[in-house]
PDB file of N, CA and C in Angstrom:
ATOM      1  N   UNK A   1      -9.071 -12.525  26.958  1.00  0.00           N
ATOM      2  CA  UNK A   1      -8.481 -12.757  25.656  1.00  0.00           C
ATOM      3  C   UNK A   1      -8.024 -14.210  25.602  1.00  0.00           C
ATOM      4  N   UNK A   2      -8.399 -14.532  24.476  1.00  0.00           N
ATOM      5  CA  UNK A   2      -7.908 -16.476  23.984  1.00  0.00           C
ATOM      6  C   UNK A   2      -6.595 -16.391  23.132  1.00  0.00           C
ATOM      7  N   UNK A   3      -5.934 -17.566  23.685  1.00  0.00           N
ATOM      8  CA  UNK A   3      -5.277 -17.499  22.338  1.00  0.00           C
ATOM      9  C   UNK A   3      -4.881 -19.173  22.245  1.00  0.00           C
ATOM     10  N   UNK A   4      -4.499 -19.679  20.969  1.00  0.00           N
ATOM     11  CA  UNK A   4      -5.010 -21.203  20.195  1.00  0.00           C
ATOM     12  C   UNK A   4      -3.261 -21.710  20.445  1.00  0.00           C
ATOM     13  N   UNK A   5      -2.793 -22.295  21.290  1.00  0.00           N
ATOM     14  CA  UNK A   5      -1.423 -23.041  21.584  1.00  0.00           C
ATOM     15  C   UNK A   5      -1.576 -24.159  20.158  1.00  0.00           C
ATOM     16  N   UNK A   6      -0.384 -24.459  19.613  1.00  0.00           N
ATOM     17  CA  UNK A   6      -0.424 -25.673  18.454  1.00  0.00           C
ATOM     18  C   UNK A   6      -0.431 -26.748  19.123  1.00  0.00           C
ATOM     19  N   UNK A   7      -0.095 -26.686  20.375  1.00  0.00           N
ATOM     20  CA  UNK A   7      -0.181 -28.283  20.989  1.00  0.00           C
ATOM     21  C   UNK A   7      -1.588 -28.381  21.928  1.00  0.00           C
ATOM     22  N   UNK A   8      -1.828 -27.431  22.851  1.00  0.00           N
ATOM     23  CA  UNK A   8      -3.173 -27.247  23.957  1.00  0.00           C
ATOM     24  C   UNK A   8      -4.449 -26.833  23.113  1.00  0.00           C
ATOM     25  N   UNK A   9      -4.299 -26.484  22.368  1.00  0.00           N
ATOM     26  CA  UNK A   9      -5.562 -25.535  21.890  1.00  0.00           C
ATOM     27  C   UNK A   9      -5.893 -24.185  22.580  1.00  0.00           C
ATOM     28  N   UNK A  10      -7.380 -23.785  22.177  1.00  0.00           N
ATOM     29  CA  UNK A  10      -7.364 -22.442  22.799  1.00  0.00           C
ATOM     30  C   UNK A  10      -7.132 -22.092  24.361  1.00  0.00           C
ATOM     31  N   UNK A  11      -6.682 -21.201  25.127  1.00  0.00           N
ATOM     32  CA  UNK A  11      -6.523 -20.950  26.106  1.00  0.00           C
ATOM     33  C   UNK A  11      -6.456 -19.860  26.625  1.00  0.00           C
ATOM     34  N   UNK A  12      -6.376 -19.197  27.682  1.00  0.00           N
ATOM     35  CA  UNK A  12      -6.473 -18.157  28.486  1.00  0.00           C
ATOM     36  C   UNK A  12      -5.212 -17.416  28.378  1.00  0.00           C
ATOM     37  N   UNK A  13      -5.349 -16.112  27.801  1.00  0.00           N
ATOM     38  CA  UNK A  13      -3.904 -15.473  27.607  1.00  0.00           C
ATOM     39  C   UNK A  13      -3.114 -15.575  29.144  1.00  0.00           C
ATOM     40  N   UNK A  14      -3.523 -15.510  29.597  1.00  0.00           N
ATOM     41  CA  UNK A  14      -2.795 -15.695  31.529  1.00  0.00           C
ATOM     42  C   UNK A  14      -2.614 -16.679  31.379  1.00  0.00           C
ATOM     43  N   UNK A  15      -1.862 -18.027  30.703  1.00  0.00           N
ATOM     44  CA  UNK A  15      -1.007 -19.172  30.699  1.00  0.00           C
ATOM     45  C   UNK A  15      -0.008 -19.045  29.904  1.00  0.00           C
ATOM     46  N   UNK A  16       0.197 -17.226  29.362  1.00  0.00           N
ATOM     47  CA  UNK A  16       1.079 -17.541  28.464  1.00  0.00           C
ATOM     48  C   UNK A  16       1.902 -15.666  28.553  1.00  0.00           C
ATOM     49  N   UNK A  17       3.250 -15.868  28.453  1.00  0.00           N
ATOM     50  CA  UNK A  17       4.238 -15.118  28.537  1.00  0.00           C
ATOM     51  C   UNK A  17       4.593 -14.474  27.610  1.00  0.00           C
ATOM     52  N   UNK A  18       4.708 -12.967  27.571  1.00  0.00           N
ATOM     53  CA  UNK A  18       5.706 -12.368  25.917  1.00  0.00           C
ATOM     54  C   UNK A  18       6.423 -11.928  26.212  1.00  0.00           C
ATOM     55  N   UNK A  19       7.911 -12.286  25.359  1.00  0.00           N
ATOM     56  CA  UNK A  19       8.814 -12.374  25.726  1.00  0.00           C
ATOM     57  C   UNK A  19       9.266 -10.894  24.662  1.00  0.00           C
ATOM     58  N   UNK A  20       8.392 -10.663  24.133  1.00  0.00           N
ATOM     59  CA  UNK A  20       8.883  -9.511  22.850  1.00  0.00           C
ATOM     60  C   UNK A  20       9.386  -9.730  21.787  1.00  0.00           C
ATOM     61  N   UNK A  21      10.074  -9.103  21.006  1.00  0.00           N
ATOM     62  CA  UNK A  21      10.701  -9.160  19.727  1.00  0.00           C
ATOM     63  C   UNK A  21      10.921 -10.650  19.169  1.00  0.00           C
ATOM     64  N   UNK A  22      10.436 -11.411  18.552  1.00  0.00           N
ATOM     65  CA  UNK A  22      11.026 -12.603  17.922  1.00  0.00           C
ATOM     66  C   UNK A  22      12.241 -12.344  16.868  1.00  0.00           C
ATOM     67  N   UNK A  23      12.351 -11.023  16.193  1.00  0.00           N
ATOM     68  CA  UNK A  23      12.976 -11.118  15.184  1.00  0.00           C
ATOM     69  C   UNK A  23      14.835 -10.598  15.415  1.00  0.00           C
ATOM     70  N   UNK A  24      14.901 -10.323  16.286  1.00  0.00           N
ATOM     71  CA  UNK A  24      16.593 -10.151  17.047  1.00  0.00           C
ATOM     72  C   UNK A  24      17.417 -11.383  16.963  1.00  0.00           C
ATOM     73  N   UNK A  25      18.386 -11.969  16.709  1.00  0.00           N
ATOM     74  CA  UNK A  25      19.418 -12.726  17.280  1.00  0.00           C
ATOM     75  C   UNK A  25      20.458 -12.633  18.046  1.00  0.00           C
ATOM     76  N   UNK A  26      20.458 -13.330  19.009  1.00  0.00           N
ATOM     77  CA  UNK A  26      21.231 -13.003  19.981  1.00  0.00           C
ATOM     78  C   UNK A  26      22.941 -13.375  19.861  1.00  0.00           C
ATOM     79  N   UNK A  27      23.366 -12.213  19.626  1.00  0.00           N
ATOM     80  CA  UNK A  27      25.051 -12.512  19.322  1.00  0.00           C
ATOM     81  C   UNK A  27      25.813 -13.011  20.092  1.00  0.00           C
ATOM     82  N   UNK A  28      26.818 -14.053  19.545  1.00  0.00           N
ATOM     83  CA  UNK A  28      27.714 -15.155  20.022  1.00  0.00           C
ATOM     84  C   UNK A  28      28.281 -14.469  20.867  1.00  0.00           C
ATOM     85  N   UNK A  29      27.992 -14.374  22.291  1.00  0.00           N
ATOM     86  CA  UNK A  29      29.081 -13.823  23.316  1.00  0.00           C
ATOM     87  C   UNK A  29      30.094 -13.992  23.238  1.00  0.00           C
ATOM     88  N   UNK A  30      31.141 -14.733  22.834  1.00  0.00           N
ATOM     89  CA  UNK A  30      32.445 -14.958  22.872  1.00  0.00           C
ATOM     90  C   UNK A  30      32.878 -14.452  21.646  1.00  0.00           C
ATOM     91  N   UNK A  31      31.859 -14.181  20.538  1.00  0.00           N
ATOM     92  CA  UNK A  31      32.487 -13.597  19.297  1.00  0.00           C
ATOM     93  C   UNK A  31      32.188 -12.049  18.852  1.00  0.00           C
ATOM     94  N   UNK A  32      31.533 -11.247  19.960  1.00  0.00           N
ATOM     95  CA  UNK A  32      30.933  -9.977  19.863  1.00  0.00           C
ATOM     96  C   UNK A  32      31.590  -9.372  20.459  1.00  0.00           C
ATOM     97  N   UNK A  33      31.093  -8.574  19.947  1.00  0.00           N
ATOM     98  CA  UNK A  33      31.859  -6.621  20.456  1.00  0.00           C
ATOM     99  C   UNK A  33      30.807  -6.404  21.795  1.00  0.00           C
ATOM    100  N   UNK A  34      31.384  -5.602  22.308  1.00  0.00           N
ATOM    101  CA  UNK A  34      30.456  -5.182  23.889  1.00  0.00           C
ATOM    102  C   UNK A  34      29.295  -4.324  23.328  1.00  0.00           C
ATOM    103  N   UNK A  35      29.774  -3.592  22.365  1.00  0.00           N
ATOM    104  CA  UNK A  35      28.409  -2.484  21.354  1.00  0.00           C
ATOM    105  C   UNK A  35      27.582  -3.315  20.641  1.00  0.00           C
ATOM    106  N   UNK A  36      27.993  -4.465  19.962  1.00  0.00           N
ATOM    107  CA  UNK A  36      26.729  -5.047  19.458  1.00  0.00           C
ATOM    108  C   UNK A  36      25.828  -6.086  20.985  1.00  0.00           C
ATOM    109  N   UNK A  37      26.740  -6.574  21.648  1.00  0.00           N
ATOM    110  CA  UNK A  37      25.705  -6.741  22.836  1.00  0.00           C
ATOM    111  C   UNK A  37      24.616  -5.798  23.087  1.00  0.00           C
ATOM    112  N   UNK A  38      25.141  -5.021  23.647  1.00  0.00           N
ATOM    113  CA  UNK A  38      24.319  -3.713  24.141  1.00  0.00           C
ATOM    114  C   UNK A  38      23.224  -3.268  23.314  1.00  0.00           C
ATOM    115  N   UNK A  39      23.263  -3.178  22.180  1.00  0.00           N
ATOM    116  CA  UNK A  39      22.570  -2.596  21.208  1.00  0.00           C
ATOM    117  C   UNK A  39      21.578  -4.024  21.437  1.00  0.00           C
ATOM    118  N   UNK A  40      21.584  -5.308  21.298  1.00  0.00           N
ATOM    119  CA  UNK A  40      20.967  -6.587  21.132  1.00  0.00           C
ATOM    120  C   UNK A  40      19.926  -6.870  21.989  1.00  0.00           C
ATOM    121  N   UNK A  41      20.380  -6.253  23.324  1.00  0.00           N
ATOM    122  CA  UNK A  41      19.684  -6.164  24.687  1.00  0.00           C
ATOM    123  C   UNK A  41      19.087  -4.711  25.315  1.00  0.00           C
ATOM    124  N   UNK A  42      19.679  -3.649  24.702  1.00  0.00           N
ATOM    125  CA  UNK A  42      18.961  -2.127  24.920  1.00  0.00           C
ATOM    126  C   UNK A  42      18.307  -1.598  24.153  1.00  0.00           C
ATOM    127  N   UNK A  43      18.393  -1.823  22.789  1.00  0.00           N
ATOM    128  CA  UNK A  43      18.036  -1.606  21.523  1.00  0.00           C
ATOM    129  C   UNK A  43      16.939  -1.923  20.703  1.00  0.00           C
ATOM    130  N   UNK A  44      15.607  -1.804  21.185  1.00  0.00           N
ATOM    131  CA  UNK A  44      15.174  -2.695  20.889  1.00  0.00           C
ATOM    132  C   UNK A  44      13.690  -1.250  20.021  1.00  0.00           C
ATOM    133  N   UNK A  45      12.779  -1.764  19.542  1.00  0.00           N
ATOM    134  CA  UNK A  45      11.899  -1.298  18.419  1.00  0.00           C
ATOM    135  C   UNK A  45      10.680  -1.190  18.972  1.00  0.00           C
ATOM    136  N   UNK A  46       9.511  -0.568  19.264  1.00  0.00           N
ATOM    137  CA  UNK A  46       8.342  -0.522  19.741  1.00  0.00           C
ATOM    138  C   UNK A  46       7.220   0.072  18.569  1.00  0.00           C
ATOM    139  N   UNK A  47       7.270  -1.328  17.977  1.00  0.00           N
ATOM    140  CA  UNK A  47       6.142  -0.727  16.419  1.00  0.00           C
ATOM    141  C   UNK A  47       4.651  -0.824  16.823  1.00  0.00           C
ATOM    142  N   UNK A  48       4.083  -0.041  16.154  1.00  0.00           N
ATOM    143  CA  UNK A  48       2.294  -0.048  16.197  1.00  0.00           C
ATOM    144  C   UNK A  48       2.362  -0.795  14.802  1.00  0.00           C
ATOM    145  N   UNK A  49       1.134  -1.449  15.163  1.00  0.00           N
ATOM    146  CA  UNK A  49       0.900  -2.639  14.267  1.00  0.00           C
ATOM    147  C   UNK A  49       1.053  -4.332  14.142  1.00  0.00           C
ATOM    148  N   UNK A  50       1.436  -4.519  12.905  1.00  0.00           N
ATOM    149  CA  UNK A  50       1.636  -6.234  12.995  1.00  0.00           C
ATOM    150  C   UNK A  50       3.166  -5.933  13.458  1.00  0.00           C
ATOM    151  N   UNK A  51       3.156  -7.374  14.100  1.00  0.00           N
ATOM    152  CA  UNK A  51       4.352  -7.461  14.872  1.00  0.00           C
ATOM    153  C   UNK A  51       4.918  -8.716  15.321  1.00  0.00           C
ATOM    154  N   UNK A  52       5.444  -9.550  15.594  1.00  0.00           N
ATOM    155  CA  UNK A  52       6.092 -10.520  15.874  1.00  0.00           C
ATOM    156  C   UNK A  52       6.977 -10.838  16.929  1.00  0.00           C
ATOM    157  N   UNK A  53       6.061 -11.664  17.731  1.00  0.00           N
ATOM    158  CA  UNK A  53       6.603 -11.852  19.069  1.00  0.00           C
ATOM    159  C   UNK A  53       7.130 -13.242  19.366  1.00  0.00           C
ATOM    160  N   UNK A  54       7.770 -13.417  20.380  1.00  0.00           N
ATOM    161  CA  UNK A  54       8.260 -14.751  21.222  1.00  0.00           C
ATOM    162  C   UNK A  54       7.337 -14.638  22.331  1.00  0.00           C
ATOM    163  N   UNK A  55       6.793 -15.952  22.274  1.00  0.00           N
ATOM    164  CA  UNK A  55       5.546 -16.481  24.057  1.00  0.00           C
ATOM    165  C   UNK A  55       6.010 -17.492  24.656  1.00  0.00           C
ATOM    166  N   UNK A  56       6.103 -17.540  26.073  1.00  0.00           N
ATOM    167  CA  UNK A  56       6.495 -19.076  26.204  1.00  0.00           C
ATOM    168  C   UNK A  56       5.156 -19.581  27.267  1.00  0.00           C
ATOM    169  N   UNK A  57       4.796 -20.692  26.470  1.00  0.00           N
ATOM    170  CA  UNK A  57       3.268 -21.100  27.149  1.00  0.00           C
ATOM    171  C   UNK A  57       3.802 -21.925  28.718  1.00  0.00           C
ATOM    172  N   UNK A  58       3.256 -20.826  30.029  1.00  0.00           N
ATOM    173  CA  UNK A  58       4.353 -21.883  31.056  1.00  0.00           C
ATOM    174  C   UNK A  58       3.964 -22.464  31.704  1.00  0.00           C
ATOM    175  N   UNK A  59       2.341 -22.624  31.586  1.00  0.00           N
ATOM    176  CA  UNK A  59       1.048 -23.120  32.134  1.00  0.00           C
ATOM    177  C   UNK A  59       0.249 -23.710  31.716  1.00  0.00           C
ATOM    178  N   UNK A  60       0.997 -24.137  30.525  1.00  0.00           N
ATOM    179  CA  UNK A  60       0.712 -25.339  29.947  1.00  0.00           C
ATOM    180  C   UNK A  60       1.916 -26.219  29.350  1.00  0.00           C
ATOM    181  N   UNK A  61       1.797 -26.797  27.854  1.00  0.00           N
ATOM    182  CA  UNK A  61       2.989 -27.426  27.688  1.00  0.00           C
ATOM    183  C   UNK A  61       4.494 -26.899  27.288  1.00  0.00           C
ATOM    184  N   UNK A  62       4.518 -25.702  27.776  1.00  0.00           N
ATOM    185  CA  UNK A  62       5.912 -25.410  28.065  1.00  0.00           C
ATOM    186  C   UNK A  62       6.897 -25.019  26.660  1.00  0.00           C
ATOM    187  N   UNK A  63       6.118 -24.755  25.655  1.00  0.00           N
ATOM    188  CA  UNK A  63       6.311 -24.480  23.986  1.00  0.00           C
ATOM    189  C   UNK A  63       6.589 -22.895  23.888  1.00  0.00           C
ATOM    190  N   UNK A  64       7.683 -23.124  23.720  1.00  0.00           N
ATOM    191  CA  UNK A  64       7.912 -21.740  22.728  1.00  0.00           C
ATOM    192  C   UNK A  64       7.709 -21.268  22.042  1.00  0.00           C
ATOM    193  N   UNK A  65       7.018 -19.681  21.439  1.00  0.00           N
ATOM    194  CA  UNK A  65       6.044 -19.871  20.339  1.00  0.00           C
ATOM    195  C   UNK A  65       6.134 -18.178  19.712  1.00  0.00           C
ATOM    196  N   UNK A  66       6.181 -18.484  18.181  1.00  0.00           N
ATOM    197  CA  UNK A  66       5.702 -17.277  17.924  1.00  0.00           C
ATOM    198  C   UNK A  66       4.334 -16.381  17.318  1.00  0.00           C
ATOM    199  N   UNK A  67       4.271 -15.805  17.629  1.00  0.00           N
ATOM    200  CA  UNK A  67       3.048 -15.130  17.773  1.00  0.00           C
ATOM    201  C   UNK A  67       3.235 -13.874  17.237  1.00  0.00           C
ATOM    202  N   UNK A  68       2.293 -13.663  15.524  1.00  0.00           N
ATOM    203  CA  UNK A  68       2.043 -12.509  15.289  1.00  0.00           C
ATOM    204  C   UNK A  68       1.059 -12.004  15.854  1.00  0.00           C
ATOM    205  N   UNK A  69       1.052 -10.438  16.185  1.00  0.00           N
ATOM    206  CA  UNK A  69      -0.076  -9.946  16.584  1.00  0.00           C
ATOM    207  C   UNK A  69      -0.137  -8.554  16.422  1.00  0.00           C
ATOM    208  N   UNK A  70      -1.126  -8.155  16.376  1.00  0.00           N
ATOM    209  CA  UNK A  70      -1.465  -6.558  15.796  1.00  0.00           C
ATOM    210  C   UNK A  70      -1.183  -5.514  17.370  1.00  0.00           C
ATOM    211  N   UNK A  71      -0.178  -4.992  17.477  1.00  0.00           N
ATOM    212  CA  UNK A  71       0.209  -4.281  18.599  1.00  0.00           C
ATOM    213  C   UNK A  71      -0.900  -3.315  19.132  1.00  0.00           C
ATOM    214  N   UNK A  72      -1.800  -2.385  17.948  1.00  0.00           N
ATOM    215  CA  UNK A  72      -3.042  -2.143  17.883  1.00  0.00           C
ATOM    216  C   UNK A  72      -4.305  -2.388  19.075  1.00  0.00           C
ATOM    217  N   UNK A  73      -4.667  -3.683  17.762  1.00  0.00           N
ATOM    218  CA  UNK A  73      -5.940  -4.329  18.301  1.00  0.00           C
ATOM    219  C   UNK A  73      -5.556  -4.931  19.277  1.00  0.00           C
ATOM    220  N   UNK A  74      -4.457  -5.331  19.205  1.00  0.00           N
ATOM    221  CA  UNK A  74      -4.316  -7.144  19.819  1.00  0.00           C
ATOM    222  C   UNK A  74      -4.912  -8.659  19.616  1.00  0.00           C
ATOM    223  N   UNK A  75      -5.072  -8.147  18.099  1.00  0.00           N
ATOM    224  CA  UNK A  75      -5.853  -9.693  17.082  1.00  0.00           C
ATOM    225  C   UNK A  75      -4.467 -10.133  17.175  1.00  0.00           C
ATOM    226  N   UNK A  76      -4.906 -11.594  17.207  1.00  0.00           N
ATOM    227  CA  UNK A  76      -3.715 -12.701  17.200  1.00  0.00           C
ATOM    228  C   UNK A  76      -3.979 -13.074  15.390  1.00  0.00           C
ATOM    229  N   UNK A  77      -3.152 -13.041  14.556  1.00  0.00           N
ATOM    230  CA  UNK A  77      -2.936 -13.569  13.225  1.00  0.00           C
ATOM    231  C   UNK A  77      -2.439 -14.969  13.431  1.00  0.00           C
ATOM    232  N   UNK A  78      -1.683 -14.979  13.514  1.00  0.00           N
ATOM    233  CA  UNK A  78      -1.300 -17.003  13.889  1.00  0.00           C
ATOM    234  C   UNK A  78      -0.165 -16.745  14.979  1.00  0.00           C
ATOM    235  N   UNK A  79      -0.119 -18.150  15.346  1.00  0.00           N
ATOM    236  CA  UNK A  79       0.798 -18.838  16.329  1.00  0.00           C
ATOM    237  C   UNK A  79       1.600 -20.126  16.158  1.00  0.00           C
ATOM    238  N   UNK A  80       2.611 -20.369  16.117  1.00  0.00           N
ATOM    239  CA  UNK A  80       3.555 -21.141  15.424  1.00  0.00           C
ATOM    240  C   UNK A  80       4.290 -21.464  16.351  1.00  0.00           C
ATOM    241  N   UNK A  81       4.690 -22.564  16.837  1.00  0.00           N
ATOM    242  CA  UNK A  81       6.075 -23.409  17.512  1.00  0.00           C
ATOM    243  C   UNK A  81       7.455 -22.418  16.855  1.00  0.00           C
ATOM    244  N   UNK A  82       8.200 -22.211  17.965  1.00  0.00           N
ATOM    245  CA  UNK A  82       9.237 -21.441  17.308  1.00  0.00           C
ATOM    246  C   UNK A  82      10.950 -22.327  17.033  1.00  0.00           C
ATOM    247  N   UNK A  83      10.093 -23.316  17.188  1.00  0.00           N
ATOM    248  CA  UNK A  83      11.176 -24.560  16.421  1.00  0.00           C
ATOM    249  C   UNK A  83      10.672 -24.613  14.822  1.00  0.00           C
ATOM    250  N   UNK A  84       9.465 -24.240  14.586  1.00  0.00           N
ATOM    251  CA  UNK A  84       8.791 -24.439  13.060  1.00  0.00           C
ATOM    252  C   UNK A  84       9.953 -22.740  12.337  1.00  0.00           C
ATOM    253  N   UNK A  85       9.999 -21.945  12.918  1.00  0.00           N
ATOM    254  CA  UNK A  85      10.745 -21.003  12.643  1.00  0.00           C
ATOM    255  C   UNK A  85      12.219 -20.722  12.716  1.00  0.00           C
ATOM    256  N   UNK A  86      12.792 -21.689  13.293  1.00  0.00           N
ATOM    257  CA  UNK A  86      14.310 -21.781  13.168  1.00  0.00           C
ATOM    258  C   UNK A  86      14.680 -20.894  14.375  1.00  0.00           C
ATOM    259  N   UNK A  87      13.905 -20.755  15.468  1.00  0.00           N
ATOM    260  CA  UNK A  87      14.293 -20.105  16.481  1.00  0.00           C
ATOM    261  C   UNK A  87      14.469 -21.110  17.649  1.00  0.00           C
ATOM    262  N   UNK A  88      15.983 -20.589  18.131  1.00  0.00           N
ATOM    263  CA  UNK A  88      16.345 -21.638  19.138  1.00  0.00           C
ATOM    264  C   UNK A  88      15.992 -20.576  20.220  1.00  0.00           C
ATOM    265  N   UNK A  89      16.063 -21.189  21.321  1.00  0.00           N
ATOM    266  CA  UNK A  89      15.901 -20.532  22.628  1.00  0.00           C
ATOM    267  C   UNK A  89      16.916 -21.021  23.654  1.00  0.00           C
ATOM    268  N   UNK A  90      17.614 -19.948  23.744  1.00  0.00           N
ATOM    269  CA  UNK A  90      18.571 -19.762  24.611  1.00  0.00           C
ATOM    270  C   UNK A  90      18.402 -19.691  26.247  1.00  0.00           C
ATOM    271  N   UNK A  91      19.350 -20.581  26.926  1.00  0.00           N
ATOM    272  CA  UNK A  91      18.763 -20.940  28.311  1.00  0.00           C
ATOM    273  C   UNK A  91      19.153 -19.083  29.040  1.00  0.00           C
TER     274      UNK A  91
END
């Protein structure tokens, strides 16, 4: 399976990581309840279909990325820098 990095171009899905869910935010530890933690990090959705993920390319240039993809098939719809999406990534 290929898939098209915005900075490398196409490449070998084995240079690249899923990290799962893109669409969660991760709540301000110092300003959360222990239940919305938990729920943030245990809680999580396993849809068939289109879906929206976080990749981090680590075998190549090191870009964080999101990636729709059909949970299904596993057709890649696009791939996007997840700085183009307002997603920070937390160390």
């Amino acid at each position: 399976m290929r898939m098209t990095c915005p900075c490398c171009g196409t490449r070998d899905i084995q240079e690249f990581t899923c990290l799962g869910d893109a669409n969660p935010r991760r709540p301000d530890g110092l300003e959360t309840t222990e239940a919305a933690m938990f729920d943030y990090v245990y809680q999580r959705d396993n849809p068939a279909g289109r879906h929206r993920e976080l990749w981090y390319h680590g075998a190549g240039c090191h870009s964080w990325l999101v990636v729709t993809r059909d949970t299904l098939s596993h057709a890649i719809e696009a791939v996007e820098p997840a700085k183009a999406q307002g997603r920070g990534v937390a160390a």
